[in-house]
Protein backbone atom coordinates (compact mmCIF):
# COMPACT_ATOMS: atom_id res chain seq x y z
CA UNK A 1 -59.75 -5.97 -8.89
CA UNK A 2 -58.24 -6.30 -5.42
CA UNK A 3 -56.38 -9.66 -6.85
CA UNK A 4 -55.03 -8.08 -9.65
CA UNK A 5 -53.58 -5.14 -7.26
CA UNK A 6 -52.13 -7.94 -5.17
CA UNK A 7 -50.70 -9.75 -7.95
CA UNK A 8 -48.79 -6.48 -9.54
CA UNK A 9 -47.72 -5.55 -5.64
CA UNK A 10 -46.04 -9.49 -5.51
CA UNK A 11 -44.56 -8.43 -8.78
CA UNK A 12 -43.25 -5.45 -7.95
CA UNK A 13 -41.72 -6.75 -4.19
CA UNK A 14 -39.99 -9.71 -6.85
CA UNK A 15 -38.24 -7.54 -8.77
CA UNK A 16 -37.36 -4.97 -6.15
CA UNK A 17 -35.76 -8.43 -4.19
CA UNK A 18 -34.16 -9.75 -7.63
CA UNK A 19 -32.53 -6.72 -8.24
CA UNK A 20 -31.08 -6.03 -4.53
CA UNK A 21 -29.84 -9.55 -4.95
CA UNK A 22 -27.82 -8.48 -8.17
CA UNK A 23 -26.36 -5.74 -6.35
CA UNK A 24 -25.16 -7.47 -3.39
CA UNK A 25 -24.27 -10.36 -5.31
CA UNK A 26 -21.93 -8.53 -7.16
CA UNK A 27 -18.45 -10.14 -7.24
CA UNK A 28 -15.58 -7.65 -6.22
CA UNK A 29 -12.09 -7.89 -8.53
CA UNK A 30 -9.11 -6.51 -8.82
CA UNK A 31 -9.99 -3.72 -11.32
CA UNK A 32 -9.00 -0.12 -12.45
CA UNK A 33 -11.98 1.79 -13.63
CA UNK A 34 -10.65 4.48 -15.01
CA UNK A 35 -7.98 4.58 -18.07
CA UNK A 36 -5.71 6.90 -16.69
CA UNK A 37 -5.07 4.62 -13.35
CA UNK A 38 -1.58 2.66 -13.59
CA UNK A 39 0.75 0.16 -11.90
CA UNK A 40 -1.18 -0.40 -8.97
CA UNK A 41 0.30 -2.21 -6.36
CA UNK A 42 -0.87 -3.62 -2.73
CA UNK A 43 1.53 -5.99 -0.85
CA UNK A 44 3.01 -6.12 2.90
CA UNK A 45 5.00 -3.06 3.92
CA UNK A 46 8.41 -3.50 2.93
CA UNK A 47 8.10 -6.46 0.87
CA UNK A 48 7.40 -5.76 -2.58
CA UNK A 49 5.65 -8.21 -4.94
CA UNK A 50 4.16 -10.45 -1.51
CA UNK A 51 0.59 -11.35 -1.86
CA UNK A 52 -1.71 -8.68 0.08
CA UNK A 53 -2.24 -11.17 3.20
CA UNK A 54 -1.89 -9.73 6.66
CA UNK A 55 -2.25 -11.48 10.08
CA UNK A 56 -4.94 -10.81 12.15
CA UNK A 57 -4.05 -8.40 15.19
CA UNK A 58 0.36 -8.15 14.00
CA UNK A 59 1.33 -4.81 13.25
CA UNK A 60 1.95 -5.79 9.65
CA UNK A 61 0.20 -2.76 7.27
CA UNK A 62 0.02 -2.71 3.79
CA UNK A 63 1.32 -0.19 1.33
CA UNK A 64 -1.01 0.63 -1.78
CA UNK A 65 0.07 2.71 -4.42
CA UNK A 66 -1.14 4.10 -7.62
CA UNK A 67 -0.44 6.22 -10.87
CA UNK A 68 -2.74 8.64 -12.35
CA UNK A 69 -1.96 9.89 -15.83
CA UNK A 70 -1.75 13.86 -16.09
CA UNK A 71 0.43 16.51 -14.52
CA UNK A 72 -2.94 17.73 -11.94
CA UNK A 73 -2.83 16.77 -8.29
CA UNK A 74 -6.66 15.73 -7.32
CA UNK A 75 -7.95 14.59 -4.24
CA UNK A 76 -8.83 10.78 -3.23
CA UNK A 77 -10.46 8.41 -0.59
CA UNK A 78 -9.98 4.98 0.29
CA UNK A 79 -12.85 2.72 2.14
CA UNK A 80 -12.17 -0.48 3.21
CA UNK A 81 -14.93 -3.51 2.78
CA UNK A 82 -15.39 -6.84 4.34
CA UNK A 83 -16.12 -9.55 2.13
CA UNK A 84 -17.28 -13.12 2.59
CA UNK A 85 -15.21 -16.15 0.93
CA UNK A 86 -16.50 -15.80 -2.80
CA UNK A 87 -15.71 -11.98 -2.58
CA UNK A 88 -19.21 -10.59 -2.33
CA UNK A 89 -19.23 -7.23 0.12
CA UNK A 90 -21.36 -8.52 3.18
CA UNK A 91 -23.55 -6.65 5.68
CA UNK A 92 -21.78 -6.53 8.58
CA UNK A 93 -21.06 -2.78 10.01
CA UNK A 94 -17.34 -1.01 10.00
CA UNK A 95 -17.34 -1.16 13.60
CA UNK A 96 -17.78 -5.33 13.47
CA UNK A 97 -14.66 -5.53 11.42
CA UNK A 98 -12.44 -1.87 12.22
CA UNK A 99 -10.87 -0.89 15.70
CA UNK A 100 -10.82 3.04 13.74
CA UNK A 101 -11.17 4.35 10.67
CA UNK A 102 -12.24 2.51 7.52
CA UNK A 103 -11.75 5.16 5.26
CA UNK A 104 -9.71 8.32 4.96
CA UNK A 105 -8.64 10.80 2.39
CA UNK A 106 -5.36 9.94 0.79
CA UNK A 107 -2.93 12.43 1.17
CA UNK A 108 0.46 11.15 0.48
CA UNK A 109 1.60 11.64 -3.56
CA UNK A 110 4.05 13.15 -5.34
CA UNK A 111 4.13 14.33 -9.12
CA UNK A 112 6.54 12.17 -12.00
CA UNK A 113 10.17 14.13 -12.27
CA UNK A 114 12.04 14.32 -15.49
CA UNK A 115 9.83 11.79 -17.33
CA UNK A 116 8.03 12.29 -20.80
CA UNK A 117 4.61 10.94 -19.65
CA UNK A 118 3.53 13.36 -16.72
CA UNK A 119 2.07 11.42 -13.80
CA UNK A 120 1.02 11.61 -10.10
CA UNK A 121 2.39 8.39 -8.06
CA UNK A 122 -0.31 8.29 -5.07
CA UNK A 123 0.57 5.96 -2.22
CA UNK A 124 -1.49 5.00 1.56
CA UNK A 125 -0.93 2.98 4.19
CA UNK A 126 -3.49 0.18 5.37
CA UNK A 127 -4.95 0.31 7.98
CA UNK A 128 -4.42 4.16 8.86
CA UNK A 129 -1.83 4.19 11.89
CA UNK A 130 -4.33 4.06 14.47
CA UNK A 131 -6.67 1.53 13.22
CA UNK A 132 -7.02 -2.35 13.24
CA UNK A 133 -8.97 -5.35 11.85
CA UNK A 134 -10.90 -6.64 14.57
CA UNK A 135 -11.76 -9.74 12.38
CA UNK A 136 -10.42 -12.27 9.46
CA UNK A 137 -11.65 -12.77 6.20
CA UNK A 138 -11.68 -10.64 2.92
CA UNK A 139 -10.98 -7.38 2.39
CA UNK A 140 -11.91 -5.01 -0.54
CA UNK A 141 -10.23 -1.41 -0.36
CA UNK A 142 -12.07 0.89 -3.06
CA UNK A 143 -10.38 4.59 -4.48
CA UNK A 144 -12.66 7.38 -5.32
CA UNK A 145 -12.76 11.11 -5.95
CA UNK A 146 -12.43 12.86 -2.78
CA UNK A 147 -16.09 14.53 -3.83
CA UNK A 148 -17.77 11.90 -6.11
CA UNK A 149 -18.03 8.96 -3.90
CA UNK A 150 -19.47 7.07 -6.61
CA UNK A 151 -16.47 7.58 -9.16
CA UNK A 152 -14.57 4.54 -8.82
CA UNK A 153 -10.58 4.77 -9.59
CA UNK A 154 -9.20 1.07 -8.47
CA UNK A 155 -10.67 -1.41 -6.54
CA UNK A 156 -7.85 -3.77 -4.83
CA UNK A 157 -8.81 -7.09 -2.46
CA UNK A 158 -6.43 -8.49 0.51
CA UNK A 159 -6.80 -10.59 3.20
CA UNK A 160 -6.72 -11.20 7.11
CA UNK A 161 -5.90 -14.24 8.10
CA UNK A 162 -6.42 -15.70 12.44
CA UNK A 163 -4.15 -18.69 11.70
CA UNK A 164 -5.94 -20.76 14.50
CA UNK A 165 -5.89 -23.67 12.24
CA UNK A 166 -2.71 -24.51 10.09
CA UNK A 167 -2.61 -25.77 6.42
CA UNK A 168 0.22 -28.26 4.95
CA UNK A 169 0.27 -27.92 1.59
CA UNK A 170 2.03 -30.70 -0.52
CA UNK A 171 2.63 -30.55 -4.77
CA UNK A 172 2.98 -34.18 -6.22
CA UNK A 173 1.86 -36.67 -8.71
CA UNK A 174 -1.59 -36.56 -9.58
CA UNK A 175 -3.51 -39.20 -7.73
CA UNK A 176 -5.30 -40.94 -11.07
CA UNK A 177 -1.54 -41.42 -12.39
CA UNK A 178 -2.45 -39.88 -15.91
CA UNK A 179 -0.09 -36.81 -17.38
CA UNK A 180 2.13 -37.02 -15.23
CA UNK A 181 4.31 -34.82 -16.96
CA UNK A 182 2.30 -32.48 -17.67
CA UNK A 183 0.02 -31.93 -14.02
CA UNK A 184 0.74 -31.71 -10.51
CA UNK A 185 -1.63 -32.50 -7.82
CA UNK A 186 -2.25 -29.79 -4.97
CA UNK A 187 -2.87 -31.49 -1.60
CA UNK A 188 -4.25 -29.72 1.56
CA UNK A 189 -4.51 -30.77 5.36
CA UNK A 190 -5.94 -28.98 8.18
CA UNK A 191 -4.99 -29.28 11.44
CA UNK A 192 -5.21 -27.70 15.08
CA UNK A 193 -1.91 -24.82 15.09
CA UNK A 194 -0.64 -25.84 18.38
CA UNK A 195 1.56 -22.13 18.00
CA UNK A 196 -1.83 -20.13 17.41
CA UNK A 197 -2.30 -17.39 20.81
CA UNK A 198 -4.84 -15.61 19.10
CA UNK A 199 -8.38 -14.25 20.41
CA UNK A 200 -10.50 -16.23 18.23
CA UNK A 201 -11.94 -19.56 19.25
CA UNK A 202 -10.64 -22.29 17.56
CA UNK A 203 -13.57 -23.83 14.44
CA UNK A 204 -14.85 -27.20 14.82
CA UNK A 205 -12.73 -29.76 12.54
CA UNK A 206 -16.22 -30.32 10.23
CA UNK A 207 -16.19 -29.86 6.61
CA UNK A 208 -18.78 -28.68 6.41
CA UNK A 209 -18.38 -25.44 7.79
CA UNK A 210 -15.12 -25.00 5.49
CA UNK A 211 -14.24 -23.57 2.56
CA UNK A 212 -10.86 -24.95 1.01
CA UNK A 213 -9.39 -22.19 -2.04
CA UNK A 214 -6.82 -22.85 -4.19
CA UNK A 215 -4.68 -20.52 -6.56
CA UNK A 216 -2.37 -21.28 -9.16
CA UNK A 217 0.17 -18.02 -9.19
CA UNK A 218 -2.38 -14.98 -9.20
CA UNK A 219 -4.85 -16.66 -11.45
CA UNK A 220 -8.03 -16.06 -10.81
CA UNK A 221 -9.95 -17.84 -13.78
CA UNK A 222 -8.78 -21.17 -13.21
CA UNK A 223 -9.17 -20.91 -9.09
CA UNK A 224 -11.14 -24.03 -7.47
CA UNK A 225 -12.92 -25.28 -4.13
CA UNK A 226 -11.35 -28.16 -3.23
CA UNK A 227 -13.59 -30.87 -2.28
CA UNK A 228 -13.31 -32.54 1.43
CA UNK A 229 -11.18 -36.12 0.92
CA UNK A 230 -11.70 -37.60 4.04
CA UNK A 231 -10.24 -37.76 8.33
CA UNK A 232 -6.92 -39.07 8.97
CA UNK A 233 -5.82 -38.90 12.90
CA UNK A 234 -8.29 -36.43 13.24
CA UNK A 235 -6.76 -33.98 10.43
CA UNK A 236 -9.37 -32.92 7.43
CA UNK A 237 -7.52 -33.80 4.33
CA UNK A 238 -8.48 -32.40 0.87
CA UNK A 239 -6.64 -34.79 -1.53
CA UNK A 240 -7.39 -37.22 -4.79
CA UNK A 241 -9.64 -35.21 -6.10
CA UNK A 242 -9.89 -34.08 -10.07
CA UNK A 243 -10.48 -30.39 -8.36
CA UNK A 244 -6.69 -31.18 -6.90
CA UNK A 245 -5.03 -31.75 -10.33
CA UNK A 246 -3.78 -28.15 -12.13
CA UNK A 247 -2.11 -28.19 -15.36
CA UNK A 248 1.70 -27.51 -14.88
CA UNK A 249 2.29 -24.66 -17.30
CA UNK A 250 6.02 -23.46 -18.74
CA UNK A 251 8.27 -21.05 -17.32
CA UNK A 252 6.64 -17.76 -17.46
CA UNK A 253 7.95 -15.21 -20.65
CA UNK A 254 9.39 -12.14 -19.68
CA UNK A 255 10.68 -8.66 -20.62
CA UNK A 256 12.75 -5.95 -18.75
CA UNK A 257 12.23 -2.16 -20.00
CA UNK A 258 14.33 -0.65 -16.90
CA UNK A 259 16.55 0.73 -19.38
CA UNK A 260 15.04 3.25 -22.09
CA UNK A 261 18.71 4.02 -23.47
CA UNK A 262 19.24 0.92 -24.78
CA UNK A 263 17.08 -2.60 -25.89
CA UNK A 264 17.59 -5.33 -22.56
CA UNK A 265 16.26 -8.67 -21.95
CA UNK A 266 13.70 -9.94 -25.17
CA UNK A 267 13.21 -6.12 -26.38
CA UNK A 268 14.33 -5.32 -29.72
CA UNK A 269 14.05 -1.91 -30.35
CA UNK A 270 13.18 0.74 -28.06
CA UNK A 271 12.90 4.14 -28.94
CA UNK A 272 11.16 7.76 -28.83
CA UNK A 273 8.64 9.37 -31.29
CA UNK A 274 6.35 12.26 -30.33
CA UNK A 275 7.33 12.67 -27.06
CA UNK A 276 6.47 8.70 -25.81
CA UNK A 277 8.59 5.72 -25.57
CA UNK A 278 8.11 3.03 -27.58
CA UNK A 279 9.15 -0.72 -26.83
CA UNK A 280 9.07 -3.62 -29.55
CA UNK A 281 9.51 -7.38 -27.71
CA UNK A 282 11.07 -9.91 -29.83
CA UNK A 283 8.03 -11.86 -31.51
CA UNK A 284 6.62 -14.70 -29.55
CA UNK A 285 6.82 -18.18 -30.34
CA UNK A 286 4.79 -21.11 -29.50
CA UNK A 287 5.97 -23.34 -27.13
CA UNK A 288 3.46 -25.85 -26.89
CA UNK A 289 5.90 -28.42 -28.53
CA UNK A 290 9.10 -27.66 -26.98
CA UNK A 291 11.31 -29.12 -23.80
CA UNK A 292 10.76 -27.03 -20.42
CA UNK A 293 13.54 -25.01 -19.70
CA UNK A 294 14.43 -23.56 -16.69
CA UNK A 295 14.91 -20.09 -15.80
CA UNK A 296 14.00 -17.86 -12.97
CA UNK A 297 11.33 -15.49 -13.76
CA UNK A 298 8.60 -14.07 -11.63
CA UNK A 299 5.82 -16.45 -11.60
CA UNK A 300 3.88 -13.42 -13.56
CA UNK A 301 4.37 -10.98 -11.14
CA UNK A 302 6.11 -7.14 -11.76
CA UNK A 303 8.76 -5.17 -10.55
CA UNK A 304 8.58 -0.97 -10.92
CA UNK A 305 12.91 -0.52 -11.79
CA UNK A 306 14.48 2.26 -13.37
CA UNK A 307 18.16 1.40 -14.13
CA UNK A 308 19.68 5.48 -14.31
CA UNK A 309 18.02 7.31 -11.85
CA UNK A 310 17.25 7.07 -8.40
CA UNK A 311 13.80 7.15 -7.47
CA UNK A 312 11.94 4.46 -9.04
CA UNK A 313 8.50 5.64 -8.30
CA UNK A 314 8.34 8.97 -9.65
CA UNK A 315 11.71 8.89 -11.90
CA UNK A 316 10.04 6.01 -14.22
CA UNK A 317 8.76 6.30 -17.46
CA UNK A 318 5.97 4.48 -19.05
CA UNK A 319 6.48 2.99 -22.54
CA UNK A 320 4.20 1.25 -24.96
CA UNK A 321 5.10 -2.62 -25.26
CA UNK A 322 4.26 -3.98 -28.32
CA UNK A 323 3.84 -8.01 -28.42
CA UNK A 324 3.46 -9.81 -31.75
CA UNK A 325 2.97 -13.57 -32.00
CA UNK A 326 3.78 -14.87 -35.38
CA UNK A 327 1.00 -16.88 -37.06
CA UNK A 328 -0.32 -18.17 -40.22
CA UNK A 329 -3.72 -17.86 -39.23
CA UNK A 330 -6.04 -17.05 -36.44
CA UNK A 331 -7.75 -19.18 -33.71
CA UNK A 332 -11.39 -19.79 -35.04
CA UNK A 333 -12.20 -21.48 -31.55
CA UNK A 334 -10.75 -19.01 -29.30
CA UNK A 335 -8.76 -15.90 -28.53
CA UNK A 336 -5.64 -15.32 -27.18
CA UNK A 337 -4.45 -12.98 -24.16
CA UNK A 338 -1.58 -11.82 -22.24
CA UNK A 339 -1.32 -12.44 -18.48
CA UNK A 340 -0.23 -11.85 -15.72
CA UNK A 341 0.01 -8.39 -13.10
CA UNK A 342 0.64 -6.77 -16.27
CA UNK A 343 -2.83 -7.02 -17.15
CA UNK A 344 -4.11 -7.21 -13.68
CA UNK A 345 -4.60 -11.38 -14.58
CA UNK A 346 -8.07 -11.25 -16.11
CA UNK A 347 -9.12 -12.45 -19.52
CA UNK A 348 -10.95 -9.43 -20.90
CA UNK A 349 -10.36 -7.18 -24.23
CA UNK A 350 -7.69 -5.23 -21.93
CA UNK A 351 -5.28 -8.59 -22.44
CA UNK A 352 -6.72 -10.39 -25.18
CA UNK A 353 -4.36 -10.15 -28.46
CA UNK A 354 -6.08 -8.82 -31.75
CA UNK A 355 -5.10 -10.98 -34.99
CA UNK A 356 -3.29 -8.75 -37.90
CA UNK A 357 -3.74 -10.42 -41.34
CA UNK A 358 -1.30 -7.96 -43.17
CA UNK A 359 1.24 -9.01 -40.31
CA UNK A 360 -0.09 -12.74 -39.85
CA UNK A 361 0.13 -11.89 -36.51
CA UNK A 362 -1.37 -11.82 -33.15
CA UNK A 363 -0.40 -8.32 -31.43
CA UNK A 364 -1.33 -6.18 -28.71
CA UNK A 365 -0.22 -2.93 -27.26
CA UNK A 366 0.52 -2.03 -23.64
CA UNK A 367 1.43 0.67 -21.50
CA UNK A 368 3.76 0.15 -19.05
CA UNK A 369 5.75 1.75 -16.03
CA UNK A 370 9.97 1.29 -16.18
CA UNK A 371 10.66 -2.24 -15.21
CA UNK A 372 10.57 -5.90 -15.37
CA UNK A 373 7.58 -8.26 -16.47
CA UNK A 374 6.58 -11.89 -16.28
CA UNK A 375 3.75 -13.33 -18.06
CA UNK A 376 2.17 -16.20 -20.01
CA UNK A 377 -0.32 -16.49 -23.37
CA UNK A 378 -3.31 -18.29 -22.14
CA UNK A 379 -5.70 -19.81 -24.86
CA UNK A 380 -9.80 -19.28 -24.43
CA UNK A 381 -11.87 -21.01 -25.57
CA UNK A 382 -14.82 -19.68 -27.19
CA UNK A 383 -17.72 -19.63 -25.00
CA UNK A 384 -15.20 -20.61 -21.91
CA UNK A 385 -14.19 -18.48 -18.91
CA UNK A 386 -10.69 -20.34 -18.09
CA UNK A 387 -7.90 -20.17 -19.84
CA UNK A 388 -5.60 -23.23 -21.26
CA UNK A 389 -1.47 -23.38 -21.33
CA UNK A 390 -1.41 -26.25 -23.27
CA UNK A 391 -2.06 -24.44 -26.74
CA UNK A 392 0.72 -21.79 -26.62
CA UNK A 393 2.85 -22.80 -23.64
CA UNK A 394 2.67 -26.23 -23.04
CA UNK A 395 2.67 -28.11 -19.68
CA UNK A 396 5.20 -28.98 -17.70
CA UNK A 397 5.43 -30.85 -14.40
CA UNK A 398 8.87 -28.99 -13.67
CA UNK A 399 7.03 -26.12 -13.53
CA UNK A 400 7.58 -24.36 -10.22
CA UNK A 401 4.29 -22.50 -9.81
CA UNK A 402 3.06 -21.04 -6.87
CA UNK A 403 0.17 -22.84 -5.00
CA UNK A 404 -1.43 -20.29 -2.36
CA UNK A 405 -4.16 -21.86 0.15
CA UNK A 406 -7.16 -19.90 1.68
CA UNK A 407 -8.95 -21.60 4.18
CA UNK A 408 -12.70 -20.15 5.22
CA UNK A 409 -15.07 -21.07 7.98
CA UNK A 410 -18.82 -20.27 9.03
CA UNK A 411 -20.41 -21.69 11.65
CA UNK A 412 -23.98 -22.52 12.49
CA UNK A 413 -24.09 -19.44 14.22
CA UNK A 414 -21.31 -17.18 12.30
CA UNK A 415 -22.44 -14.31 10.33
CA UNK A 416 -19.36 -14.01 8.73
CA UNK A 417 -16.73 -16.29 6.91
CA UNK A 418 -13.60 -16.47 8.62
CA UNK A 419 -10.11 -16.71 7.25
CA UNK A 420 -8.67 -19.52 9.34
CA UNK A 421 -5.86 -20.87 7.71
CA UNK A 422 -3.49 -19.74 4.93
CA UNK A 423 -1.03 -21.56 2.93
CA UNK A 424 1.49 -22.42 0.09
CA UNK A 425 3.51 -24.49 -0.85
């Protein structure tokens, strides 16, 4: 009898462990939880569209700001998390990572003017004005009701960077001398940063305390650890690897909707009907098979714009964007999505495009803030997590994407992973 009790108790203390572990396991993205959250944005104060990356003890604060669907003003929090280098919330305490406050009721908003959709454009500053990040590393900043801490708006990630070592990041030919038309290889060295006056101690130059992150634009699916390459004059260098090699992509599609009046660049028709604007995009092609051509596009980023009126953030309409990719028939291996910030970069029913046999079409239906958007049709396939160019887009080594560089470290003796280095190219 007593065995049996102690059996069910090691049970019991298994699955109590195994579910803790899925909690805290639990991989933090950029998300909105809530249908009614739009166009959220979180870069550096005063430079709009700059990844969220801030350096460790500057003055540098960044601005994060929000729609909410509706004409009613309600009351929100912010809390800010620290994270360890796969984006997991860790344990350590707000006063290990904060000088301050790490969260605080946001108070700054102000309600849509003259627009047909009614909104409230909430905005916050972070960190507060008398706060600091004592520490590098990840960041997660989480939006909730001001009285339902569990009711999760938007959840937003950033980083904190020391800088005591420095990365050189090159883009060439991939090292096995195969596609080379259609790759580019993403090479990384790490070095001492002779310019670094920081308070942190400099890490010991051994892989394997590091933690080398690469991104391709804001992707997120097709992300990889670079694997250590080998010491040359006593810099680490990440190089000749098949983790190096990314596929080169096209020139990113885009749209602009500044303009409701009138149809701009690759919108047909746009119009109102029942008090909501209504976009149409000329229909998609695939480019799989054509010659890269160049044109200067944000590498899938966004830009809030109004063209007639004056205040961009409240002044702005939102409009429904209708894509619609031409086809014969569907994908029976895969589906296809939109992405880029316009669809916050994930692969998930939110981007993917629905096949219309009446049409013999692919469409989808978004709604969008006043302004202009870059993006690209990724292929999945079924049963895969990252997402192909080569099907709709093609690859190009021309292609000028953007290679960012994150550079972790934990020591023997670290409870944390540091952000030590950050790069592009």
């Amino acid at each position: 009898m007593n065995r049996h009790i102690l059996l069910l108790f090691m049970a019991l203390c298994a699955i109590a462990v195994s579910c803790c572990e899925g909690v805290y396991a639990q991989v933090v993205t950029d998300s909105n939880w809530r249908e009614d959250v739009k166009t959220v944005t979180l870069y550096k104060n005063g430079v709009e569209g700059e990844r969220p990356v801030l350096v460790l003890g500057s003055e540098d604060r960044l601005l994060l700001r929000f729609d909410v669907l509706g004409a009613e003003v309600e009351g929100y929090r912010y809390k800010i998390q620290h994270c360890d280098s796969r984006w997991q919330v860790d344990e350590l305490e707000p006063y290990e990572y904060m000088n301050g406050f790490e969260e605080g009721p946001i108070n700054n908003y102000n309600s849509s003017f003259t627009t047909l959709t009614d909104y409230v454009n909430y905005y916050e500053y972070i960190p507060s004005q008398y706060s600091q990040f004592l520490i590098s590393g990840n960041y997660v900043v989480t939006v909730t009701r001001q009285d339902e801490p569990d009711s999760v708006l938007l959840t937003r990630r950033f980083c904190v960077v020391e800088g005591s070592l420095k990365a050189d990041v090159s883009v060439g030919v991939p090292y096995d001398n195969v596609s080379i038309f259609e790759r580019r290889e993403v090479d990384v060295a790490l070095k001492e940063n002779r310019d670094y006056r920081g308070s942190m101690l400099p890490p010991t130059l051994n892989p394997a305390y590091f933690r080398v992150v690469v991104q391709q634009n804001g992707r997120t699916d097709n992300m990889r650890e670079l694997p250590f390459g080998g010491y040359e004059s006593g810099v680490l260098c990440y190089r000749y690897k098949n983790e190096n090699v990314f596929e080169g992509g096209n020139t990113f599609r885009y749209f602009d909707i500044s303009n409701i009046r009138t149809a701009m660049y690759n919108v047909v028709q746009i119009e109102e009907y029942g008090g909501e604007w209504y976009a149409m995009l000329r229909p998609l092609e695939d480019r799989s098979g054509k010659s890269f051509i160049t044109e200067q596009t944000l590498n899938g980023g966004m830009k809030v714009n109004v063209w007639d009126r004056t205040n961009k953030q409240t002044e702005a309409d939102y409009v429904y964007v209708n894509f619609m990719l031409p086809m014969r028939s569907p994908f029976m291996n895969g589906s296809v999505h939109v992405v880029g910030e316009l669809t916050q970069w994930k692969l998930d029913e939110g981007s993917r495009m629905e096949y219309d046999p009446e049409m013999q079409a692919y469409r989808l239906r978004l709604l969008l803030k006043q302004g202009y958007y870059a993006y690209q049709l990724l292929f999945v396939p079924t049963g895969e997590s990252r997402g192909l160019t080569e099907t709709l887009e093609g690859n190009h080594y021309e292609m000028p994407n953007d290679y960012r560089v994150y550079v972790y470290y934990r020591g023997l003796n670290d409870r944390y992973d540091r952000l030590v280095a950050y790069g592009k190219n």
